[in-house]
PDB file of N, CA and C in Angstrom:
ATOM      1  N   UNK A   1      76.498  94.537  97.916  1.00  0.00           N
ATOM      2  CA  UNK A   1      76.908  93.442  97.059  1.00  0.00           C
ATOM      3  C   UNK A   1      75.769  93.172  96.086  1.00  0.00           C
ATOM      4  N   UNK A   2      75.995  93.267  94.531  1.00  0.00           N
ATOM      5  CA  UNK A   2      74.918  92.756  93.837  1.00  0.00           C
ATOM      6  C   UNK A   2      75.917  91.782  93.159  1.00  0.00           C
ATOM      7  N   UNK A   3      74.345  91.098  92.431  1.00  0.00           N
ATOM      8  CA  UNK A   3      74.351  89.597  91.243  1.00  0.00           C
ATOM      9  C   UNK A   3      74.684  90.321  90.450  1.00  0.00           C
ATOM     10  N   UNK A   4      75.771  89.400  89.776  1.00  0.00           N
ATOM     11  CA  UNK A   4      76.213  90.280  88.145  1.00  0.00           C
ATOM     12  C   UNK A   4      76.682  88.700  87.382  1.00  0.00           C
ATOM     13  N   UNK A   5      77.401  88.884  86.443  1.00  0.00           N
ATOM     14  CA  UNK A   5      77.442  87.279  85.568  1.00  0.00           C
ATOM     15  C   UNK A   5      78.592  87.836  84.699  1.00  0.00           C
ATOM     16  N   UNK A   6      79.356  86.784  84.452  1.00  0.00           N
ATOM     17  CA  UNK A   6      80.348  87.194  83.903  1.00  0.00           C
ATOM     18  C   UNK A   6      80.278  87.283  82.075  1.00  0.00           C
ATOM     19  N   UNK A   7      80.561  88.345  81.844  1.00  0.00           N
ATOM     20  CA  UNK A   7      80.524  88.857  80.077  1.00  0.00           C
ATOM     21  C   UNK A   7      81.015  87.758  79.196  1.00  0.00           C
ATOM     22  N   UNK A   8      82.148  87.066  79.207  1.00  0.00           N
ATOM     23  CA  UNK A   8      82.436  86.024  78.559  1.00  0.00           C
ATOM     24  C   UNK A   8      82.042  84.454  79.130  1.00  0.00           C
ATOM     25  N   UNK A   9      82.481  83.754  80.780  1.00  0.00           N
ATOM     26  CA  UNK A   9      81.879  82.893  80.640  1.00  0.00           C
ATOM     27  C   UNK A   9      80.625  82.687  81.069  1.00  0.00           C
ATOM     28  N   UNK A  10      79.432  83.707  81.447  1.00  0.00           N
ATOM     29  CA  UNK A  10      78.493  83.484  81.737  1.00  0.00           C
ATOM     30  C   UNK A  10      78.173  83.061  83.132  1.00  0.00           C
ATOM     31  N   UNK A  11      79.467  83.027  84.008  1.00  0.00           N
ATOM     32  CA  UNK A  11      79.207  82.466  85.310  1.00  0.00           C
ATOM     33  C   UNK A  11      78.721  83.764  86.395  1.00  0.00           C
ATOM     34  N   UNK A  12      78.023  83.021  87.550  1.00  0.00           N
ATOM     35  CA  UNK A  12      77.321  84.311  88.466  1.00  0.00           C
ATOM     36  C   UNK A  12      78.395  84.711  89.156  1.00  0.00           C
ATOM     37  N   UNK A  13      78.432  85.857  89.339  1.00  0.00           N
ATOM     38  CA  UNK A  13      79.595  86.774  89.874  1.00  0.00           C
ATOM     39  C   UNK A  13      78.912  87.926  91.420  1.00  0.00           C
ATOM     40  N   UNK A  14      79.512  87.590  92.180  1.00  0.00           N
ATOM     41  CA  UNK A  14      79.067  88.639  93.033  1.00  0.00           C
ATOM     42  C   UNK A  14      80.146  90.280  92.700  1.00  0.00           C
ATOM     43  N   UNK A  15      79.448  91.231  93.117  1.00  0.00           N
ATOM     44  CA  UNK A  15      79.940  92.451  92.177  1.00  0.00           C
ATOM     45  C   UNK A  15      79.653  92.972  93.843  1.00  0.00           C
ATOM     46  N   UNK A  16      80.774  94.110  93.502  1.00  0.00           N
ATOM     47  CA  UNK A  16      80.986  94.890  95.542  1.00  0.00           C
ATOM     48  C   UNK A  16      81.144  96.617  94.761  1.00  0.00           C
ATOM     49  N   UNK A  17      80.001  97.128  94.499  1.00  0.00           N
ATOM     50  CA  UNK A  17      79.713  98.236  94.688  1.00  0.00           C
ATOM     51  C   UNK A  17      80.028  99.636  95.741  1.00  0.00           C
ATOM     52  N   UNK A  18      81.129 100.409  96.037  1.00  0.00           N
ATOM     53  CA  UNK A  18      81.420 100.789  96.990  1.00  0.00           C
ATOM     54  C   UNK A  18      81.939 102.694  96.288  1.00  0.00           C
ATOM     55  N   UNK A  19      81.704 103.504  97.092  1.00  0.00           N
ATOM     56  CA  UNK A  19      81.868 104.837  97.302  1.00  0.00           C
ATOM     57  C   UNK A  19      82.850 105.146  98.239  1.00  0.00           C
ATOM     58  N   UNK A  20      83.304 105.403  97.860  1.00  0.00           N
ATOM     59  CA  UNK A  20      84.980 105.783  98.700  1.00  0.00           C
ATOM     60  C   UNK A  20      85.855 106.767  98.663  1.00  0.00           C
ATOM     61  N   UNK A  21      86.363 108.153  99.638  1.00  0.00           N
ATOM     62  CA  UNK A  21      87.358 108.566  99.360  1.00  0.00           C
ATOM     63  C   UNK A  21      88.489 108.661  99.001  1.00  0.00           C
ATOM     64  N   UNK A  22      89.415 109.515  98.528  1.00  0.00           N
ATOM     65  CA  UNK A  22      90.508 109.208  97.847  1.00  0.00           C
ATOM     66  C   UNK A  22      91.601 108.440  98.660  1.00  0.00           C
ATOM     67  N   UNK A  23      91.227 108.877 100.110  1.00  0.00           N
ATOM     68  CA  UNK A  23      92.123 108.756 100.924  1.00  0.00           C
ATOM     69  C   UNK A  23      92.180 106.833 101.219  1.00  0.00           C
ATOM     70  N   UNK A  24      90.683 106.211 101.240  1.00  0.00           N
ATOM     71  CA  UNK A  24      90.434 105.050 101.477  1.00  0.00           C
ATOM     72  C   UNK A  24      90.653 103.929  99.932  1.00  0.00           C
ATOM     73  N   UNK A  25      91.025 104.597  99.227  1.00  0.00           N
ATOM     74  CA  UNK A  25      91.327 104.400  98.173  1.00  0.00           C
ATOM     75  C   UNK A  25      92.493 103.238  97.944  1.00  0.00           C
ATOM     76  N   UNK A  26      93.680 103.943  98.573  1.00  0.00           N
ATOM     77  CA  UNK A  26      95.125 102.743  98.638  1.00  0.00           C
ATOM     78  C   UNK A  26      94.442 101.649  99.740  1.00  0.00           C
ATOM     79  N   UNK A  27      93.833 101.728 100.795  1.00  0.00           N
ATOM     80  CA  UNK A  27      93.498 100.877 101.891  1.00  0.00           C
ATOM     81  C   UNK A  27      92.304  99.774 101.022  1.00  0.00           C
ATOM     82  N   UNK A  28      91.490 100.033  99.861  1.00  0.00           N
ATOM     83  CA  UNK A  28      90.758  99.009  99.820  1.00  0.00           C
ATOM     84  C   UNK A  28      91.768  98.569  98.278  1.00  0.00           C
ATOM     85  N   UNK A  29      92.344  99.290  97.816  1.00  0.00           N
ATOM     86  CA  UNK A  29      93.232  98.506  96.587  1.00  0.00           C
ATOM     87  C   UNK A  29      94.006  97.232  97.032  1.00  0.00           C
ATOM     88  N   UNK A  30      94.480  97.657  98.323  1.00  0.00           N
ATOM     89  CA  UNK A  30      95.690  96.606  99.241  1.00  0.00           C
ATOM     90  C   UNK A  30      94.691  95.166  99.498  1.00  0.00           C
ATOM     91  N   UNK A  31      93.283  95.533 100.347  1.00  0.00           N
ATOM     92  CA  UNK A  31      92.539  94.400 100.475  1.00  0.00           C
ATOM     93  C   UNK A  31      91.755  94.073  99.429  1.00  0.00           C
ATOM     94  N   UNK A  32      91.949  94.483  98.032  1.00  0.00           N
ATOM     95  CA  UNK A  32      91.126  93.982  97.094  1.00  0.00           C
ATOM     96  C   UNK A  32      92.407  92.385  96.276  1.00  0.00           C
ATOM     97  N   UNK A  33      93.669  93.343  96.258  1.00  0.00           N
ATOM     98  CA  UNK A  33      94.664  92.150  96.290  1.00  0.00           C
ATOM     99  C   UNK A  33      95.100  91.218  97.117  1.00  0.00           C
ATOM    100  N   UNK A  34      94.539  91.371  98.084  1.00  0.00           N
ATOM    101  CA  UNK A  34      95.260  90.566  98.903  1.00  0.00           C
ATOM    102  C   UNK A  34      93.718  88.760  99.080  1.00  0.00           C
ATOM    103  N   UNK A  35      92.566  89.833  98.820  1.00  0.00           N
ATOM    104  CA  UNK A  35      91.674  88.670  99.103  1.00  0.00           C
ATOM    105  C   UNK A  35      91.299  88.444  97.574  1.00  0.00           C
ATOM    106  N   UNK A  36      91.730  88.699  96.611  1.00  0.00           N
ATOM    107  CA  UNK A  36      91.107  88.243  95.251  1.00  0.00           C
ATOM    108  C   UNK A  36      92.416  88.793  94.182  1.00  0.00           C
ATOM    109  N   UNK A  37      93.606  88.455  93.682  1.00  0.00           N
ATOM    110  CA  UNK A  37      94.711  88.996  93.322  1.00  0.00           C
ATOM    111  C   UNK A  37      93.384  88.985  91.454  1.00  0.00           C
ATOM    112  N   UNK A  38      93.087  88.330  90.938  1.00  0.00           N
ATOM    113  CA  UNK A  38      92.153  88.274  89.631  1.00  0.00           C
ATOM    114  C   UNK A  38      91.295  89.459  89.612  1.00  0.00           C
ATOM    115  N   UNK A  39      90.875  90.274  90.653  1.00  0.00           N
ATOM    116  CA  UNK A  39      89.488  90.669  90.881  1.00  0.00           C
ATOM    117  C   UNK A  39      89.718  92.326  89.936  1.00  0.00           C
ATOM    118  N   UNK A  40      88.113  91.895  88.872  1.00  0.00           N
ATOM    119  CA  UNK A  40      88.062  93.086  87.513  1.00  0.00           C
ATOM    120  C   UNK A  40      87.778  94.216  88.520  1.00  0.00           C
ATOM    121  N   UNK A  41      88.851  95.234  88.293  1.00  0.00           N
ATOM    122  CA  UNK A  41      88.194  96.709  89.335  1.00  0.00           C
ATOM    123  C   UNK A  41      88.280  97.859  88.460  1.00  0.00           C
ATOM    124  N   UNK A  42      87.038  99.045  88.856  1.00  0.00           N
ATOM    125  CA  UNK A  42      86.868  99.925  87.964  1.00  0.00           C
ATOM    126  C   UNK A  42      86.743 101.232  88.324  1.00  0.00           C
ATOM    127  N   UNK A  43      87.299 101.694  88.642  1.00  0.00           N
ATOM    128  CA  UNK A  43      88.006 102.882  89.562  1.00  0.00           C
ATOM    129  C   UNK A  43      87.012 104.227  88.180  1.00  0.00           C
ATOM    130  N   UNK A  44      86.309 105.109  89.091  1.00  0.00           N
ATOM    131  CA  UNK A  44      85.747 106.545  88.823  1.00  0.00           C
ATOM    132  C   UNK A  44      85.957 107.443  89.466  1.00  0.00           C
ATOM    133  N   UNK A  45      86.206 108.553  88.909  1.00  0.00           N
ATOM    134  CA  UNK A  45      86.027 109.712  89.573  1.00  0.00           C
ATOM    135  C   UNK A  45      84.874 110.403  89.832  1.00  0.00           C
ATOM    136  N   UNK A  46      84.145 110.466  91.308  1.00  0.00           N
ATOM    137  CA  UNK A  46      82.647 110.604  91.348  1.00  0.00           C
ATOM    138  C   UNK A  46      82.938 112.170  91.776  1.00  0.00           C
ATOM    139  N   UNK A  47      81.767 113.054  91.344  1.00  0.00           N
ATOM    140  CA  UNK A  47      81.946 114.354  91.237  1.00  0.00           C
ATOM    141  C   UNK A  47      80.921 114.805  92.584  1.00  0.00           C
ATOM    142  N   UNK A  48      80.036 114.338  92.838  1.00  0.00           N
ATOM    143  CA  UNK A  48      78.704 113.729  93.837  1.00  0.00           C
ATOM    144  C   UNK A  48      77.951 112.499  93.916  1.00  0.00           C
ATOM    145  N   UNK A  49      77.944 112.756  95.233  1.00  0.00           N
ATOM    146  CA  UNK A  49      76.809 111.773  95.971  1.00  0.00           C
ATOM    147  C   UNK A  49      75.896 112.363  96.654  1.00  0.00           C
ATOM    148  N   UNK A  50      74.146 111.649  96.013  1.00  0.00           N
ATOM    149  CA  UNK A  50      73.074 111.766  96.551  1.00  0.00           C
ATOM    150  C   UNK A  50      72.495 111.326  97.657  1.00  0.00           C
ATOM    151  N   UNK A  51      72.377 111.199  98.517  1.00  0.00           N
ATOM    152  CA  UNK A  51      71.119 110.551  99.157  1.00  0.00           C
ATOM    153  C   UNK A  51      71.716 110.252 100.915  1.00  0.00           C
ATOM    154  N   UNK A  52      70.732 109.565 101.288  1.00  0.00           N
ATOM    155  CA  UNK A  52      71.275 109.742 103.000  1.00  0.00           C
ATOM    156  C   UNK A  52      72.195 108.778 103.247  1.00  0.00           C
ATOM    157  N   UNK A  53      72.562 108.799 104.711  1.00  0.00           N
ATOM    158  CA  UNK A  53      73.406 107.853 104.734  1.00  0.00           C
ATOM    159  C   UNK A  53      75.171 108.348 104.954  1.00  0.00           C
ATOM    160  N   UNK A  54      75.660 109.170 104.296  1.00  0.00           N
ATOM    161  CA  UNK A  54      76.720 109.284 104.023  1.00  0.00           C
ATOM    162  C   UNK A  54      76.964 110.715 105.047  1.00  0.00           C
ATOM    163  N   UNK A  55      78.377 110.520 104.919  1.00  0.00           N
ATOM    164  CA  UNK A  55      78.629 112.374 106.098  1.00  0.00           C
ATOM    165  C   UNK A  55      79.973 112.543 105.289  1.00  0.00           C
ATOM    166  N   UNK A  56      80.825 113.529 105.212  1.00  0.00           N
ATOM    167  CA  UNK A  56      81.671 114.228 104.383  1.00  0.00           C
ATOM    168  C   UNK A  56      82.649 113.730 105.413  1.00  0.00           C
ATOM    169  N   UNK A  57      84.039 112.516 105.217  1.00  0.00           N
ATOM    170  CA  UNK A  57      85.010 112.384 106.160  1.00  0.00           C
ATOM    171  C   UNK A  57      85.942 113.946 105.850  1.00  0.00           C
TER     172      UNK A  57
END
């Protein structure tokens, strides 16, 4: 979760940064509407990921 602020009114915004398969994809769209129906989302197609932490589902 990072601090972010909103572009027009300037208010502090918490921002949810997340890496996700395609598959987990419909499962966090469903809980992104259901707990925030407003919430700005910005969907990429990531080609790789660096660093530790992660394992190939």
């Amino acid at each position: 979760v990072l601090e972010g602020r909103g572009g027009y009114t300037g208010k502090n915004k918490e921002v949810l940064y997340v890496v996700i398969n395609k598959q987990e994809l419909v499962k966090l769209k469903q809980v992104i509407s259901r707990v925030d129906e407003d919430a700005f989302v910005v969907i990429h197609d990531v080609r790789d990921v660096l660093g530790g932490g992660f394992k190939a589902s």
